[in-house]
Protein backbone atom coordinates (compact mmCIF):
# COMPACT_ATOMS: atom_id res chain seq x y z
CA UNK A 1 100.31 120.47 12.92
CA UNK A 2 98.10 119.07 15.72
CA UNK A 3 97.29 122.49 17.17
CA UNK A 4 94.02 123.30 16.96
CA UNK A 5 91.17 126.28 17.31
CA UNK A 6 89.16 127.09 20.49
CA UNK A 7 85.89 125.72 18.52
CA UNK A 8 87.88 122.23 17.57
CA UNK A 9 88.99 122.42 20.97
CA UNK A 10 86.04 122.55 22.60
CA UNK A 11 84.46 119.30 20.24
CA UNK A 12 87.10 117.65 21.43
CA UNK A 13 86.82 118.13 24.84
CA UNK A 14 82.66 117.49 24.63
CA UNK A 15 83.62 113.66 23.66
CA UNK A 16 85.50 113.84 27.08
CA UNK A 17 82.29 114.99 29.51
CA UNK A 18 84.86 114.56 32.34
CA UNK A 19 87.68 116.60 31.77
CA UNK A 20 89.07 119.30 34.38
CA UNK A 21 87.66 123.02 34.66
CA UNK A 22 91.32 123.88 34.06
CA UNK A 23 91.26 122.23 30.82
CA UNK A 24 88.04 123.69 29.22
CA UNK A 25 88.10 126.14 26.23
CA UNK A 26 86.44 128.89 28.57
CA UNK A 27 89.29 128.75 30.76
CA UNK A 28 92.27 129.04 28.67
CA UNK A 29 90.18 131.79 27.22
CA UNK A 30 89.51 133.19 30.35
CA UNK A 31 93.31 133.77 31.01
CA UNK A 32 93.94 134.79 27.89
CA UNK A 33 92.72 137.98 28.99
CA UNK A 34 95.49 138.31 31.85
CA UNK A 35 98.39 138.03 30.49
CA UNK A 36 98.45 134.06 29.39
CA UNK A 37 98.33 132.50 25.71
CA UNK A 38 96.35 129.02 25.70
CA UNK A 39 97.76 126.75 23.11
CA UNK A 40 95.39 123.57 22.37
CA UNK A 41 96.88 120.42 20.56
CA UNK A 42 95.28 117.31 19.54
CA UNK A 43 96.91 114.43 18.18
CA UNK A 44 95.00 111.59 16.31
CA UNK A 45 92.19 113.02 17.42
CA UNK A 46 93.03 110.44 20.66
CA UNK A 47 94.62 112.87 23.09
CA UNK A 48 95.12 116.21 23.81
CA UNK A 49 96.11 118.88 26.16
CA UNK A 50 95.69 122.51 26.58
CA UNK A 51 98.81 124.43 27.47
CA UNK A 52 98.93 128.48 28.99
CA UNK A 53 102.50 130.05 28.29
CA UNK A 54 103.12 132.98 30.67
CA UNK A 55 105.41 135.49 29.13
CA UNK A 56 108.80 136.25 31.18
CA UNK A 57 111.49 138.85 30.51
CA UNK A 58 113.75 138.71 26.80
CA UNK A 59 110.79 136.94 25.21
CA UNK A 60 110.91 133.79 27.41
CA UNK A 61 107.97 132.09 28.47
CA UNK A 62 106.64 129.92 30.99
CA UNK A 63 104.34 126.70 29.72
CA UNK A 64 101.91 125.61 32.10
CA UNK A 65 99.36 122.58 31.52
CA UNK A 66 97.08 122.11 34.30
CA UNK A 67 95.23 119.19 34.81
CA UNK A 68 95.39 117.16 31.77
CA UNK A 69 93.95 113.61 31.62
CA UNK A 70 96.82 111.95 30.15
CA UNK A 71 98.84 108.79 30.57
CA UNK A 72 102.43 109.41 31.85
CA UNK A 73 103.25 105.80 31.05
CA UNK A 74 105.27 105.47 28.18
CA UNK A 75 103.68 104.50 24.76
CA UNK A 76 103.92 105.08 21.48
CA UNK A 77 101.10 107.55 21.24
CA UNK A 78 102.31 109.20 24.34
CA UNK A 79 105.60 109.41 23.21
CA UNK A 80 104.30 111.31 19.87
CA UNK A 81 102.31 113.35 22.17
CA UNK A 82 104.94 114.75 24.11
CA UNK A 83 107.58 114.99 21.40
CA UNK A 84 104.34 117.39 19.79
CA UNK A 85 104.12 119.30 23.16
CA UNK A 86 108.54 119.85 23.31
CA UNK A 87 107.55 121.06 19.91
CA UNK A 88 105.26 124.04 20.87
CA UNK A 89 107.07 124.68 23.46
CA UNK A 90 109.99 125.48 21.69
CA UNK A 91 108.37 127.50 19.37
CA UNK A 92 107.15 129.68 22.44
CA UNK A 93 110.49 130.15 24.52
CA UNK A 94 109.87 127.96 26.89
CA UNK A 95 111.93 127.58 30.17
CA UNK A 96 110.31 124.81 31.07
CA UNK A 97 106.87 123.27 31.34
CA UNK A 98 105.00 123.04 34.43
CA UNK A 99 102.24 119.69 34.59
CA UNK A 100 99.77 119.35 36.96
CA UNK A 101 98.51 115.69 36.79
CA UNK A 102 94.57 115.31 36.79
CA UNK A 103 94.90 112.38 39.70
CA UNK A 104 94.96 111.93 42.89
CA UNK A 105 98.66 111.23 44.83
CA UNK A 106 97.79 107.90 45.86
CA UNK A 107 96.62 106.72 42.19
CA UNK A 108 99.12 108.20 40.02
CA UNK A 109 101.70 105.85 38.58
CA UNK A 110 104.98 108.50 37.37
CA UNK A 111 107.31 106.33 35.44
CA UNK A 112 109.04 108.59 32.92
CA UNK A 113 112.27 110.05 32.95
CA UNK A 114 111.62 112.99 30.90
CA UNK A 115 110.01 114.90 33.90
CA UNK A 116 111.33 116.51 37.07
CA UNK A 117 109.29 116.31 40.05
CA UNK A 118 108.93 120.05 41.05
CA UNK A 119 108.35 121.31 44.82
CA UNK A 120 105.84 124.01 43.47
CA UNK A 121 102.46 123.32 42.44
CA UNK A 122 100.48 126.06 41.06
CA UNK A 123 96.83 125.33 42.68
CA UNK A 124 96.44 124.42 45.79
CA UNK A 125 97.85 120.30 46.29
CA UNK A 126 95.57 119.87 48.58
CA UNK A 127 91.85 119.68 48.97
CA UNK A 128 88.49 118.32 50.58
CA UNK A 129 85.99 116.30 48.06
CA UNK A 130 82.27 115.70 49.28
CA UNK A 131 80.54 112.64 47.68
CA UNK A 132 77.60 113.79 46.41
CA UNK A 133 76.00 110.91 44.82
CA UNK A 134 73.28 109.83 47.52
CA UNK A 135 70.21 111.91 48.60
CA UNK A 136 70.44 115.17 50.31
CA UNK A 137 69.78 113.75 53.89
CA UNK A 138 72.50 111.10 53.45
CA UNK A 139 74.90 114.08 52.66
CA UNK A 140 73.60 116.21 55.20
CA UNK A 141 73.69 113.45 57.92
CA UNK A 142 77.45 113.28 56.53
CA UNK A 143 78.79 116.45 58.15
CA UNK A 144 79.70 117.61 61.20
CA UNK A 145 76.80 118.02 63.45
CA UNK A 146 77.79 121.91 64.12
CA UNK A 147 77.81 122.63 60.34
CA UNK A 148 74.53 121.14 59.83
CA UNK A 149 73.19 123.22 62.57
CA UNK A 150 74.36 126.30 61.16
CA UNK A 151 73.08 125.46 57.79
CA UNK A 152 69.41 125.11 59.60
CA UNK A 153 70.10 127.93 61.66
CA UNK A 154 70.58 130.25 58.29
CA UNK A 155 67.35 129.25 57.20
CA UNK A 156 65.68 129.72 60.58
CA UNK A 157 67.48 133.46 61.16
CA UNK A 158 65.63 134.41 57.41
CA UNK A 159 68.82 133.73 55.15
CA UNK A 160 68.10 133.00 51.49
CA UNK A 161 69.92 132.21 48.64
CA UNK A 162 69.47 132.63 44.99
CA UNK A 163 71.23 132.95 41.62
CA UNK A 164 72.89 136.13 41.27
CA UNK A 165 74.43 137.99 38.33
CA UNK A 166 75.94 141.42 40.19
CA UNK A 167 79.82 140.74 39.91
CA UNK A 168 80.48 144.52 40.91
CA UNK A 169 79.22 143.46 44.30
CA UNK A 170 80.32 140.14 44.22
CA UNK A 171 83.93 141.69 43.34
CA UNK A 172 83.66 144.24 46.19
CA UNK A 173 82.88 141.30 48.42
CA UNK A 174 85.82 139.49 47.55
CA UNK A 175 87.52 142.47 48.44
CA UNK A 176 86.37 142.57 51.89
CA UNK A 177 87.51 139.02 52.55
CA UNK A 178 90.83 139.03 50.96
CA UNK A 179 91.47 142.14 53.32
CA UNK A 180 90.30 140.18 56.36
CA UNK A 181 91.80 136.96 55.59
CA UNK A 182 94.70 138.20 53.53
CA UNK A 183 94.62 136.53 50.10
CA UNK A 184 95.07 137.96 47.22
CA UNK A 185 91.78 139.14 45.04
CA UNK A 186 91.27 139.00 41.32
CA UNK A 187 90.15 142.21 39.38
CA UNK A 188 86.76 142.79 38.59
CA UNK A 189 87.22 142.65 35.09
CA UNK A 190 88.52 138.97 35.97
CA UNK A 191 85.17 137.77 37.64
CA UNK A 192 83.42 139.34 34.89
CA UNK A 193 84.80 137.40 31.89
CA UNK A 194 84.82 134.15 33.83
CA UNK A 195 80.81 134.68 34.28
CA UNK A 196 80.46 135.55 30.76
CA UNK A 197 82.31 132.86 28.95
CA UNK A 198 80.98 129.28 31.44
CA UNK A 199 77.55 130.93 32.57
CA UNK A 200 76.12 130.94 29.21
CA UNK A 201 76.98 127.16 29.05
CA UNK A 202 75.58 126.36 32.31
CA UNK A 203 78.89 125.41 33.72
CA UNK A 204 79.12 128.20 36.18
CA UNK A 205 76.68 129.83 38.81
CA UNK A 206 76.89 132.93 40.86
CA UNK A 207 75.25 133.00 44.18
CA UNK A 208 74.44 135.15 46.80
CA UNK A 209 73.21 134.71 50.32
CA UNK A 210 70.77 137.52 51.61
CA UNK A 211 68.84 138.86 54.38
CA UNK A 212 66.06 141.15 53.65
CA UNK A 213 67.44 141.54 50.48
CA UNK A 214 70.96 142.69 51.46
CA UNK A 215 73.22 140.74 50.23
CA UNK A 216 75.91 138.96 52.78
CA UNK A 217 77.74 136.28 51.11
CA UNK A 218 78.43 135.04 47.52
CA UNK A 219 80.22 132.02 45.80
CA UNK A 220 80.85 131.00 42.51
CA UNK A 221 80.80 127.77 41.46
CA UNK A 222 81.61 125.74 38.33
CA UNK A 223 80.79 121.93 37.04
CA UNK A 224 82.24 119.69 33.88
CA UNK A 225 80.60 116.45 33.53
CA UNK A 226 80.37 114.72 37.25
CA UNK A 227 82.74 117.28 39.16
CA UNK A 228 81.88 120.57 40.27
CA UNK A 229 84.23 123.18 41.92
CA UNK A 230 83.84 125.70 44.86
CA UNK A 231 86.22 128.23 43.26
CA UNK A 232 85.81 131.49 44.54
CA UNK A 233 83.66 132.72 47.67
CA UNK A 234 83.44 136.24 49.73
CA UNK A 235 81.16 137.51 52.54
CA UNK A 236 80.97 140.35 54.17
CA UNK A 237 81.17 141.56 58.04
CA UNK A 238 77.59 141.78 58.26
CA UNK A 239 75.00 139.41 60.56
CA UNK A 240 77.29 136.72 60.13
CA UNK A 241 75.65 135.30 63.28
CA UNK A 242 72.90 134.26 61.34
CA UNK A 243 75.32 131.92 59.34
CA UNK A 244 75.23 132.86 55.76
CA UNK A 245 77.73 131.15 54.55
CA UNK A 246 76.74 127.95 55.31
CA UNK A 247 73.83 127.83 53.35
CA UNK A 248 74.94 129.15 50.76
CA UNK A 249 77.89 126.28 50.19
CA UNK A 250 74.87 123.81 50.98
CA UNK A 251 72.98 125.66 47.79
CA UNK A 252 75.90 125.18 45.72
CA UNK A 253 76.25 121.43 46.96
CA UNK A 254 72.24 121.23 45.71
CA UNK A 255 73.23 122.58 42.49
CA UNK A 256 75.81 120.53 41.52
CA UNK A 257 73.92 117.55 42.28
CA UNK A 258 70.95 118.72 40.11
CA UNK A 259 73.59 119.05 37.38
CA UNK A 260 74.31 115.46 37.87
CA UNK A 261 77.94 115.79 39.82
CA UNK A 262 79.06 112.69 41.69
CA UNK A 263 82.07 115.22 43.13
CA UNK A 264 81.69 118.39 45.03
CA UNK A 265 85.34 119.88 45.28
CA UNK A 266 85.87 122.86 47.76
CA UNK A 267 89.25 123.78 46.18
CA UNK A 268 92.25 123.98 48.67
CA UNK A 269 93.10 123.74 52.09
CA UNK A 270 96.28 123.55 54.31
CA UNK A 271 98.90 121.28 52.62
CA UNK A 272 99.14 118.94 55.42
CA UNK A 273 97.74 115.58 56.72
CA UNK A 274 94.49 115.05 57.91
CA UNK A 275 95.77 113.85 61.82
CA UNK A 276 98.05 117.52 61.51
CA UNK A 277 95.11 119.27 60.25
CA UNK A 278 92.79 117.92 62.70
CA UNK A 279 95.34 118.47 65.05
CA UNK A 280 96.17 122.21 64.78
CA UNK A 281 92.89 123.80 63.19
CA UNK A 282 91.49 125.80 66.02
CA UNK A 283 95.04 127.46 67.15
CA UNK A 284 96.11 127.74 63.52
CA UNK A 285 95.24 131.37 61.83
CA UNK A 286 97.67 131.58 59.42
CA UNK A 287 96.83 130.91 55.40
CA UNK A 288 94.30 128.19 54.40
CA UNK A 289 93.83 127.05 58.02
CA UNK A 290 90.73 129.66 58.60
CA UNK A 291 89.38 128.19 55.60
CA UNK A 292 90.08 124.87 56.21
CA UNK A 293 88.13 125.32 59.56
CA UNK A 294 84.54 125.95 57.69
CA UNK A 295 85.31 123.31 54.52
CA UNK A 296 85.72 120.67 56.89
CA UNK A 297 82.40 120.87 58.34
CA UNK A 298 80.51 119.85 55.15
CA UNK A 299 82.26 115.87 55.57
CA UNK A 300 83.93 115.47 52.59
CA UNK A 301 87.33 113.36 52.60
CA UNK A 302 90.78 115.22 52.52
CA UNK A 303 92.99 114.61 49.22
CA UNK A 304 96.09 115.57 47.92
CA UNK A 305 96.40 116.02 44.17
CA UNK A 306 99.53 114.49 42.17
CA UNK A 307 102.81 116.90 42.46
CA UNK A 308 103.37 119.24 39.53
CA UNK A 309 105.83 118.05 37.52
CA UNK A 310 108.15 120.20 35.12
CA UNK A 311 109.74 119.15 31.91
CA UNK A 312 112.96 121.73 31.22
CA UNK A 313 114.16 123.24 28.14
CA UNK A 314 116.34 125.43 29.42
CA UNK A 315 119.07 124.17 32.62
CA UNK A 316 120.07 127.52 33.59
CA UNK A 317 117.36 129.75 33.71
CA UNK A 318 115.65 126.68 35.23
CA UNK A 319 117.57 126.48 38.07
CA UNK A 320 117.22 130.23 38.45
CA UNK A 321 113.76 129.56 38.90
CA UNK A 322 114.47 127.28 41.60
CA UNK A 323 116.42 129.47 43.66
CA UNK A 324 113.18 132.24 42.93
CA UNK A 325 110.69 129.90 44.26
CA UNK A 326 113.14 128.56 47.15
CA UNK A 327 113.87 132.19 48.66
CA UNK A 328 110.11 132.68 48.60
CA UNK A 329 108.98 129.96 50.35
């Protein structure tokens, strides 16, 4: 039986520094809380995945592995792999399994027959990187000129930021800006367990931009190996002419690069080109497009993850999933 416990898990994944936030023990753990089950195999002690199974109605489930690094070209271990994976899956009631390749669009090579290319992808496709392996001048000289003034500009007008542990406040932040820019916000409870279980390892930091010791802004930001990840971010309505936010994002760029990150990734913008995002970013209001607006400022390059792909178990209800997802887009 190649499924294993969170603490073999996690040995495993140390002998593979590089491996995904969504792929960490903390994580699965992390939504294990709301209303997921994380399910870690490892075969031959040569590859592995870790798979979340949402529950559905009649004792269905959904299976959901997010960013695994795995082959999809066929092989002999790869083939033993997945027939392992069809194998869990069963045993949970799977519908079908949802895959989000741990690549980038223009590198990954899909050359199997046993997956369906799906049109949803549960994190954001698309996103901006920021190289992060030269000195802080080099990255600095790398943005946009206005972006690097208002990260100056936060340091003249008295801004500071520091490490932060308040997640009450951080959550009532969050609040705030999913209100004003109309996403949806996790619970407290949510932000809470996520600091507990990757802070301790030094995988995760929470902070908070102040003036005069109110506090204006807060991010919090996560690292595995040489990537770190801008995942979650608030401010409130207060002096945000003296541009907190900015140097805050440039504090969490710093601290990534003292944890020895090559990659700084600001996690999701508008699922579009670079010449249409250029294009339509200051008339555009709608969605990511706000946020897109401040990420690009920091110069990073715009990417576009490999498409999910699903592997069914079950036709009908599949399709039935289809025509969910279709009338809601």
């Amino acid at each position: 039986m190649p499924e294993v416990s969170l603490a073999d898990w996690n040995q495993f994944i140390s002998k593979h520094p590089d491996a995904h936030l969504l792929q960490m023990g903390e994580w699965g753990e992390l939504k294990s809380g709301f209303g997921w089950k994380p399910v870690r195999l490892i075969l031959n002690n040569e590859i592995g995945a870790q798979i979340l199974f949402r529950r559905l109605p009649l004792g269905l489930t959904l299976g959901y592995m997010p960013k695994p690094a795995i082959s999809f070209r066929q092989s002999a271990i790869g083939d033993d792999f997945w027939k392992e994976v069809d194998s869990i899956c069963k045993r949970n009631r799977a519908v079908f399994l949802k895959v989000e390749p741990d690549a980038w669009i223009d590198e990954f090579d899909f050359q199997t027959s046993t997956f369906k290319r799906s049109s949803h992808n549960i994190q954001p496709p698309r996103t901006i990187t920021i190289d992060i392996t030269d000195g802080e001048e080099t990255i600095l000289a790398r943005m946009k000129p206005k972006c690097r003034y208002n990260i100056r500009l936060a340091e003249k007008k008295g801004i500071t930021v520091r490490a932060w542990d308040d997640i009450r406040s951080f959550h009532e932040m969050m609040t705030v800006t999913g209100g004003r820019d109309k996403f949806g916000v996790h619970s407290k409870e949510y932000y809470q367990l996520a600091y507990d279980l990757f802070h301790p390892k030094g995988t995760c930091e929470l902070l908070v931009a102040e003036f005069e010791g109110k506090p204006l802004a807060s991010l919090m930001v996560f690292a595995n190996g040489k990537r770190a990840w801008y995942v979650y971010g608030a401010s409130n309505d207060q002096e945000r002419n003296r541009m907190p936010t900015y140097l805050l994002q440039w504090e969490a760029i710093r601290w990534a690069k003292m944890r020895g990150c090559d990659e700084y990734d600001l996690w999701g913008v508008p699922d579009q080109n670079e010449e249409t995002l250029e294009a339509q970013f200051e008339s555009r209001h709608d969605g990511l497009w706000g946020v897109y607006r401040f990420k690009r400022g920091f110069g990073g390059q715009v990417k576009r993850a490999a498409q999910a792909l699903d592997r069914v178990y079950n036709p009908f209800l599949y399709w039935v999933y289809l025509k969910l997802i279709g009338n809601r887009e």
